[in-house]
Protein backbone atom coordinates (compact mmCIF):
# COMPACT_ATOMS: atom_id res chain seq x y z
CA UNK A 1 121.17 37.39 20.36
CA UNK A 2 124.54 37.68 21.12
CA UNK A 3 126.67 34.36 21.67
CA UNK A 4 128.54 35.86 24.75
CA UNK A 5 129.00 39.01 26.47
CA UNK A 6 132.40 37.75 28.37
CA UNK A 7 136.04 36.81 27.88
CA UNK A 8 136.11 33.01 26.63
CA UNK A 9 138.59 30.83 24.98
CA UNK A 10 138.48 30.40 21.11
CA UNK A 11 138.11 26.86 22.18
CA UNK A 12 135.70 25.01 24.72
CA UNK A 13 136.99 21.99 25.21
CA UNK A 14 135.10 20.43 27.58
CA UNK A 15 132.39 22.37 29.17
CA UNK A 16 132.94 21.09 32.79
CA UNK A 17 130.98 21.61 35.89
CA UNK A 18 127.85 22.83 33.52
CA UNK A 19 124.34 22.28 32.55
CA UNK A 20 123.78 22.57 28.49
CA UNK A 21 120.73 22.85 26.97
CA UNK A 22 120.03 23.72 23.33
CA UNK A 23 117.13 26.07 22.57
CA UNK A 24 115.43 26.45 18.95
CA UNK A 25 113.78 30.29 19.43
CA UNK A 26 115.44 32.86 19.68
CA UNK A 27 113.16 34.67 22.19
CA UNK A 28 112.98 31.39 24.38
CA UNK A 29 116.92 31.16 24.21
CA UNK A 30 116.84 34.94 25.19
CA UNK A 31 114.06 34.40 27.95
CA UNK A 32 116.04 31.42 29.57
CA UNK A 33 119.11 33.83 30.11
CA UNK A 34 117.55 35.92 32.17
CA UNK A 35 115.49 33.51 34.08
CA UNK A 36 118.70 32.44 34.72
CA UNK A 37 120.24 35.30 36.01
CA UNK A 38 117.11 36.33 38.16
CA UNK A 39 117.74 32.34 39.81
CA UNK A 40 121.03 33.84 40.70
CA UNK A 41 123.62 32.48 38.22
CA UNK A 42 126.51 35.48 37.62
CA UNK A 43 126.41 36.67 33.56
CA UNK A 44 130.18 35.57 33.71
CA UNK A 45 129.02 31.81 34.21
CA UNK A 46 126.88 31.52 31.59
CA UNK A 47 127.46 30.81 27.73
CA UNK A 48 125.52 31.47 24.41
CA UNK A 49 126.39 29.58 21.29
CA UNK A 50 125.26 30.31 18.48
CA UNK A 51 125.83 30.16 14.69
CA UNK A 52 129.11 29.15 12.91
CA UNK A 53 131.37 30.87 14.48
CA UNK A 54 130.90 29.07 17.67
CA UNK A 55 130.81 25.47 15.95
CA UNK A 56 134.40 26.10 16.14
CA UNK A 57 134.65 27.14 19.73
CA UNK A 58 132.56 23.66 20.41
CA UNK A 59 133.34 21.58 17.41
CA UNK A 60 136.57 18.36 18.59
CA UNK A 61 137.23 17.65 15.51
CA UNK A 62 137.64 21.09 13.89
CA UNK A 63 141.56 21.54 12.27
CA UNK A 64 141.60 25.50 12.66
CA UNK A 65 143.41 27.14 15.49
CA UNK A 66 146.90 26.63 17.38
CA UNK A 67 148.73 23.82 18.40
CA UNK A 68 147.51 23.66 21.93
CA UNK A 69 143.99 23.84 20.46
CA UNK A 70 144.61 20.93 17.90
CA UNK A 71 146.07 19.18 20.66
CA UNK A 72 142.83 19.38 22.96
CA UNK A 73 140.61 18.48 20.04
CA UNK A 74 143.10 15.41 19.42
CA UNK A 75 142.65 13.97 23.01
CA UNK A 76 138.78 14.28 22.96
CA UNK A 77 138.66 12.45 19.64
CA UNK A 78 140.80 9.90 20.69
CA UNK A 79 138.65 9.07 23.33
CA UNK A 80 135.60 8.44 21.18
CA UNK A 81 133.15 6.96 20.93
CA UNK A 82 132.94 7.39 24.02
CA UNK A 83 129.42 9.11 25.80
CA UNK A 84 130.56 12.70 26.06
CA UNK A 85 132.06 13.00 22.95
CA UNK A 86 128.73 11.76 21.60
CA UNK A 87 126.57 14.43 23.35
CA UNK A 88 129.33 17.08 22.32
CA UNK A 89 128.82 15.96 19.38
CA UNK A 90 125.49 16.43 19.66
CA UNK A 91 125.49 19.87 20.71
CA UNK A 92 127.73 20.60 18.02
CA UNK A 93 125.36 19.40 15.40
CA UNK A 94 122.23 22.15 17.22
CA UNK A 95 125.01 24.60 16.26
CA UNK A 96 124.92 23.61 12.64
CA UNK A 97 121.10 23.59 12.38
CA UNK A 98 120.82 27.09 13.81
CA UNK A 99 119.97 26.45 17.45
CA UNK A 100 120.90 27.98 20.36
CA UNK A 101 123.33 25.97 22.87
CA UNK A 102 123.19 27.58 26.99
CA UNK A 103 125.79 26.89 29.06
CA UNK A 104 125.86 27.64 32.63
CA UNK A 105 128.22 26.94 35.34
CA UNK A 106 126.62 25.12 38.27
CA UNK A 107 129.33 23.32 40.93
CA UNK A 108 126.34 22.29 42.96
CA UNK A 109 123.94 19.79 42.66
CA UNK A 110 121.28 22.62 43.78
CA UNK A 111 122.44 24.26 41.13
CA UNK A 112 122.23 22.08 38.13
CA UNK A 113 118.46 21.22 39.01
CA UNK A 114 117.73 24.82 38.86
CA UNK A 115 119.36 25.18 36.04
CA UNK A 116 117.85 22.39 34.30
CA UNK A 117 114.32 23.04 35.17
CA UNK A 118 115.24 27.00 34.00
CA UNK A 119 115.81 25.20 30.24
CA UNK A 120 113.11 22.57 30.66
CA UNK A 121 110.68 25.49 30.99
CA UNK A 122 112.16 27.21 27.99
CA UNK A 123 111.72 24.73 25.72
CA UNK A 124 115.29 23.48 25.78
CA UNK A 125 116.22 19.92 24.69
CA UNK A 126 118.87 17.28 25.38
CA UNK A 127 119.67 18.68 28.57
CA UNK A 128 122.57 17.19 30.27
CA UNK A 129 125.22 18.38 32.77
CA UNK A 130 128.90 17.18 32.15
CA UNK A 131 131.12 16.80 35.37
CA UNK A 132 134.26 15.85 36.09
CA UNK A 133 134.32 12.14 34.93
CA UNK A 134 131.02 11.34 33.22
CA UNK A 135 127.78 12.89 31.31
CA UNK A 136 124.44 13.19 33.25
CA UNK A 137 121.22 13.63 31.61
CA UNK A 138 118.49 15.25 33.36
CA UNK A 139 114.94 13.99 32.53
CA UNK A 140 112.59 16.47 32.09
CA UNK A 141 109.61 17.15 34.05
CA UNK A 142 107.45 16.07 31.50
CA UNK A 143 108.95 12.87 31.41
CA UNK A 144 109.32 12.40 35.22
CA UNK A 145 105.97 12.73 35.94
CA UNK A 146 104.52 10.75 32.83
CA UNK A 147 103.43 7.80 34.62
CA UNK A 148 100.70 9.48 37.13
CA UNK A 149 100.34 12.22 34.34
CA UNK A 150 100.21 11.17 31.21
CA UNK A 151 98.73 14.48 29.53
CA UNK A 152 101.46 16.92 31.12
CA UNK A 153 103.29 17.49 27.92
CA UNK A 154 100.26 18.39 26.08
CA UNK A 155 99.91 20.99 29.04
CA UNK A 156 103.02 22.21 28.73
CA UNK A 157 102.95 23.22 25.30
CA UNK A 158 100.10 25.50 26.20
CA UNK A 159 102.35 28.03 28.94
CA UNK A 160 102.54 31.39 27.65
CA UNK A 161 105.97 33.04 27.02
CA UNK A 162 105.74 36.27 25.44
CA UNK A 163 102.13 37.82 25.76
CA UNK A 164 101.25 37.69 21.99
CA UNK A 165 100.63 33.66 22.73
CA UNK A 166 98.30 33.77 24.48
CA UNK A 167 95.57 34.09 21.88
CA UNK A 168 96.69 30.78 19.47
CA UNK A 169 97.08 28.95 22.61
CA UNK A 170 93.80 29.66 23.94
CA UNK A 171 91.89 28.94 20.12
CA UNK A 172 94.29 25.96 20.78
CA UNK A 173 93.08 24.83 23.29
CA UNK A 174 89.92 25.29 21.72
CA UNK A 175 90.14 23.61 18.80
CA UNK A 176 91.52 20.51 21.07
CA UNK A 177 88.39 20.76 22.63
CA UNK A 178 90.24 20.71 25.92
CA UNK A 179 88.81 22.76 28.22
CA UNK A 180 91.98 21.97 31.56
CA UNK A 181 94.09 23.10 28.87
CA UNK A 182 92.13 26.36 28.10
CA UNK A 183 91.74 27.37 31.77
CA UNK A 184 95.27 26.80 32.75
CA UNK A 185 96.19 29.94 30.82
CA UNK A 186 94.38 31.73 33.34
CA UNK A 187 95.00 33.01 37.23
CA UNK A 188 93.10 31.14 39.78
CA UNK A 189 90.91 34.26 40.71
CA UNK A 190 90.51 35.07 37.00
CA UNK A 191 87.87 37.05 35.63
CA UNK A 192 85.81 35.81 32.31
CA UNK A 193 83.03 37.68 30.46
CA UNK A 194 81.72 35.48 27.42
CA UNK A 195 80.35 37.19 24.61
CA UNK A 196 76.72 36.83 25.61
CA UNK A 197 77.54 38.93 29.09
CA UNK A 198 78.03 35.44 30.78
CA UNK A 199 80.24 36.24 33.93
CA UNK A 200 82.40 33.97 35.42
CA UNK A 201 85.02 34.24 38.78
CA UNK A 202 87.79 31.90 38.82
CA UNK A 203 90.01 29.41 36.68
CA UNK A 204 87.49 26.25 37.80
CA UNK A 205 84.02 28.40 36.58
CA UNK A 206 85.92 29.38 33.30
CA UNK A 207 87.21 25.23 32.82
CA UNK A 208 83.52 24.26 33.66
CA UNK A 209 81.69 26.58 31.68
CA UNK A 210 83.99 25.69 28.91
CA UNK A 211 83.79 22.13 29.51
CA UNK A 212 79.66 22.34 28.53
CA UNK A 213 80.63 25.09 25.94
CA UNK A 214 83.30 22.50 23.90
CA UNK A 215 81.03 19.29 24.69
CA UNK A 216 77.42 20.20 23.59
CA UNK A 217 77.78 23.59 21.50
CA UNK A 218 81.35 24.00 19.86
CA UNK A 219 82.17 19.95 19.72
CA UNK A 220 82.85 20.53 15.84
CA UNK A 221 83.80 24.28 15.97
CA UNK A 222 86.85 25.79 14.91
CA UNK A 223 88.62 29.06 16.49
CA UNK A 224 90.70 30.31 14.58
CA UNK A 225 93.38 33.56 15.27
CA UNK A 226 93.14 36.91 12.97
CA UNK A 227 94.91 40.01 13.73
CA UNK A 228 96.51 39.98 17.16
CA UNK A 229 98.00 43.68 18.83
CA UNK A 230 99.93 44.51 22.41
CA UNK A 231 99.46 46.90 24.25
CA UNK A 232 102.19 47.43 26.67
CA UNK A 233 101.19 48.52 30.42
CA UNK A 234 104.48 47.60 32.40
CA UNK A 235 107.51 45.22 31.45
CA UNK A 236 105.61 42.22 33.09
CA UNK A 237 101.17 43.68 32.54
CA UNK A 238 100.02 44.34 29.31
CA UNK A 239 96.70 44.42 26.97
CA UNK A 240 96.31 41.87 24.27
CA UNK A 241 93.84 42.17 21.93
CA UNK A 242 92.85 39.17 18.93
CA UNK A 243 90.52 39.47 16.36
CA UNK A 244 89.23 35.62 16.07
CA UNK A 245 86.79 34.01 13.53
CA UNK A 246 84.40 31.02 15.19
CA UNK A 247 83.31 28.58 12.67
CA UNK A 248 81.25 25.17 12.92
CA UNK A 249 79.12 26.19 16.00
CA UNK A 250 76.68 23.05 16.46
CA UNK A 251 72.58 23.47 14.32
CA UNK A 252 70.32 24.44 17.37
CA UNK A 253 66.50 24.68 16.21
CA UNK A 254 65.69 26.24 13.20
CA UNK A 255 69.32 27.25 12.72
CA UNK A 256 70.64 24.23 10.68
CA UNK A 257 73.64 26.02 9.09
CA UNK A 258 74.81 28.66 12.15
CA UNK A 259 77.42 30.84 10.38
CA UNK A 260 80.79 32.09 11.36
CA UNK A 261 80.87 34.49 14.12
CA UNK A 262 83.76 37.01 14.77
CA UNK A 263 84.37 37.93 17.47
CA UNK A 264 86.94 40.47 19.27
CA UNK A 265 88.70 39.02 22.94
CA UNK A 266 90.57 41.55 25.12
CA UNK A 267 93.02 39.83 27.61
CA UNK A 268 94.59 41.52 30.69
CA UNK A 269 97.92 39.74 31.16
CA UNK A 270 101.03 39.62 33.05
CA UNK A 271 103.99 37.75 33.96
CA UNK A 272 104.47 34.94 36.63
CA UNK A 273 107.94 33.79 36.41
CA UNK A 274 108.67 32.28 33.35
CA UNK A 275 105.15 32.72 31.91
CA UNK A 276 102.49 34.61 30.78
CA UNK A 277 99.18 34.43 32.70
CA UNK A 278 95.46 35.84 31.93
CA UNK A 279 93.99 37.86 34.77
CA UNK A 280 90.49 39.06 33.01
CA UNK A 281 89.18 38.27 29.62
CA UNK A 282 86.38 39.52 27.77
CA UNK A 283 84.86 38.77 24.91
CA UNK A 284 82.71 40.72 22.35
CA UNK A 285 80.91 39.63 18.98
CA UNK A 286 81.26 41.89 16.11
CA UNK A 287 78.86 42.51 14.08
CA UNK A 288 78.30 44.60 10.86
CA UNK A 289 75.78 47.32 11.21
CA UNK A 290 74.39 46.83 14.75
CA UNK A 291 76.23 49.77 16.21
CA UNK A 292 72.88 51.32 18.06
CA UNK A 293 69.87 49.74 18.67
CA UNK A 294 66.18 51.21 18.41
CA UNK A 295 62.32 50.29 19.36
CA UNK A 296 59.86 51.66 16.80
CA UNK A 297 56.50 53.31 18.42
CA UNK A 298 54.72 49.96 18.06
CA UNK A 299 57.43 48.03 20.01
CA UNK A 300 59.04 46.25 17.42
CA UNK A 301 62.87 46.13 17.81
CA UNK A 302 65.17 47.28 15.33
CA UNK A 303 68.56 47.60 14.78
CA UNK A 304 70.33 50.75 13.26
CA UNK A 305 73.38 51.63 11.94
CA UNK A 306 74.11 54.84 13.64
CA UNK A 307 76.80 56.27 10.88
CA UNK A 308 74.51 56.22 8.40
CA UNK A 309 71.02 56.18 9.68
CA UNK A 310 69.92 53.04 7.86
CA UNK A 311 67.62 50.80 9.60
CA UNK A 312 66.70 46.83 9.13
């Protein structure tokens, strides 16, 4: 990703009247720009560090530049320890590890929320905004709403936001045995065919047929993610198919040891916003050498293998 696509200084310093996040991935940093410019904010207004090169444009108490530079980086440094040099300082350390600090001009208070929630969402931390004459921090919305919902950040983790995801977060959710978790990653008019033609009609039947699925049959299962391909339909629909493996299923009768099961899920998803939502999944067992099934003449059931004609 490119660190900035506009005229800047060699030095920043002080990145007034702006909201700065710093972003780990690469994809989320890039995803966050342009959330960012679809919200409104001019490409002019907003600012990519990255790498060494810009711990210099960031870093107060660099030596390297001219004397107006070096003068700049003098007066913040004499003001420490104060607060904003500490979060500059901050920022400037994200720089060093290989992160990805967004900066983007917002004079209004309208702004900076928007802003802030557009990083929250992308998986940004220590967001702040730093005006005029003091540092703000702005608490996420995980953290604002932890006292009447304490499990939020677990469902946050789970958002989709590149299509691929969708798969791991699902056997996830799975694996957490979570089954709000597992149907959030679908629309509310979703469709869901299991693998034993089960057919279910909205986010709530998928959550509730899970629910019994994870509680009484799968409550020591494990789902685990094989090979996973997209199929591109439009920048914001595509196809994503996962080959899974499903191991641990609970004894039922005289099945004491039920083995693995693979299985094959096909997902139709698309974009909402920031995220990646499931509109119909299906999904299908595979299994060796059960390609076409026969009845023998006296009724007894049979299955074949129709490539090469053998028959159990």
């Amino acid at each position: 990703m490119e660190a900035s696509t506009t005229e800047r200084p060699e030095f920043i310093p002080y990145p007034i009247n702006r909201v700065v996040g710093t972003v780990a991935d690469a994809d989320d940093a890039h995803d966050a720009i342009d959330e960012l410019l679809r919200a409104g904010f001019d490409r002019q207004d907003i600012d990519v560090l990255h790498g060494e090169a810009d711990v210099g444009r960031l870093d107060p108490t660099g030596a390297e530049h001219g004397v107006l530079t070096q003068l700049q980086r003098a007066l913040i440094r004499s003001a420490a320890p104060n607060e904003e040099y500490k979060y500059l300082m901050r920022h400037v350390e994200d720089l060093r590890a290989g992160r990805f600090v967004i900066m983007a001009l917002a004079r209004q208070r309208e702004q900076r929320v928007v802003a802030a929630d557009i990083l929250n969402d992308h998986g940004a931390k220590f967001i702040g905004f730093y005006g005029k004459w003091a540092w703000q921090g702005f608490q996420s919305k995980v953290q604002a709403s932890a006292a009447t919902e304490a499990d939020t950040d677990h469902e946050r983790q789970r958002i989709a936001r590149r299509p691929e995801q969708l798969p791991s977060l699902f056997a996830e959710a799975w694996n957490a045995r979570n089954p709000d978790a597992l149907a959030a990653l679908f629309d509310e008019d979703a469709e869901f065919v299991n693998v034993t033609g089960l057919w279910w009609h909205d986010r709530e039947s998928i959550r509730k047929a899970h629910a019994y699925g994870l509680e009484h049959i799968f409550n020591e299962s494990t789902l685990a993610v094989g090979e996973t391909k997209v199929k591109p339909l439009r920048s914001d629909v595509a196809i994503v198919h996962a080959r899974m493996t499903l191991s641990g299923q609970t004894p039922l009768g005289r099945i004491k040891q039920p083995g693995a099961r693979v299985n094959i899920f096909s997902f139709v998803v698309h974009r909402t916003g920031n995220r990646w939502l499931c509109a119909s999944a299906h999904n299908t067992d595979a299994v060796p050498n059960m390609e076409t099934n026969i009845i023998d003449e006296d009724g007894t059931f049979r299955s074949a293998n129709y490539r090469t004609g053998d028959v159990s």
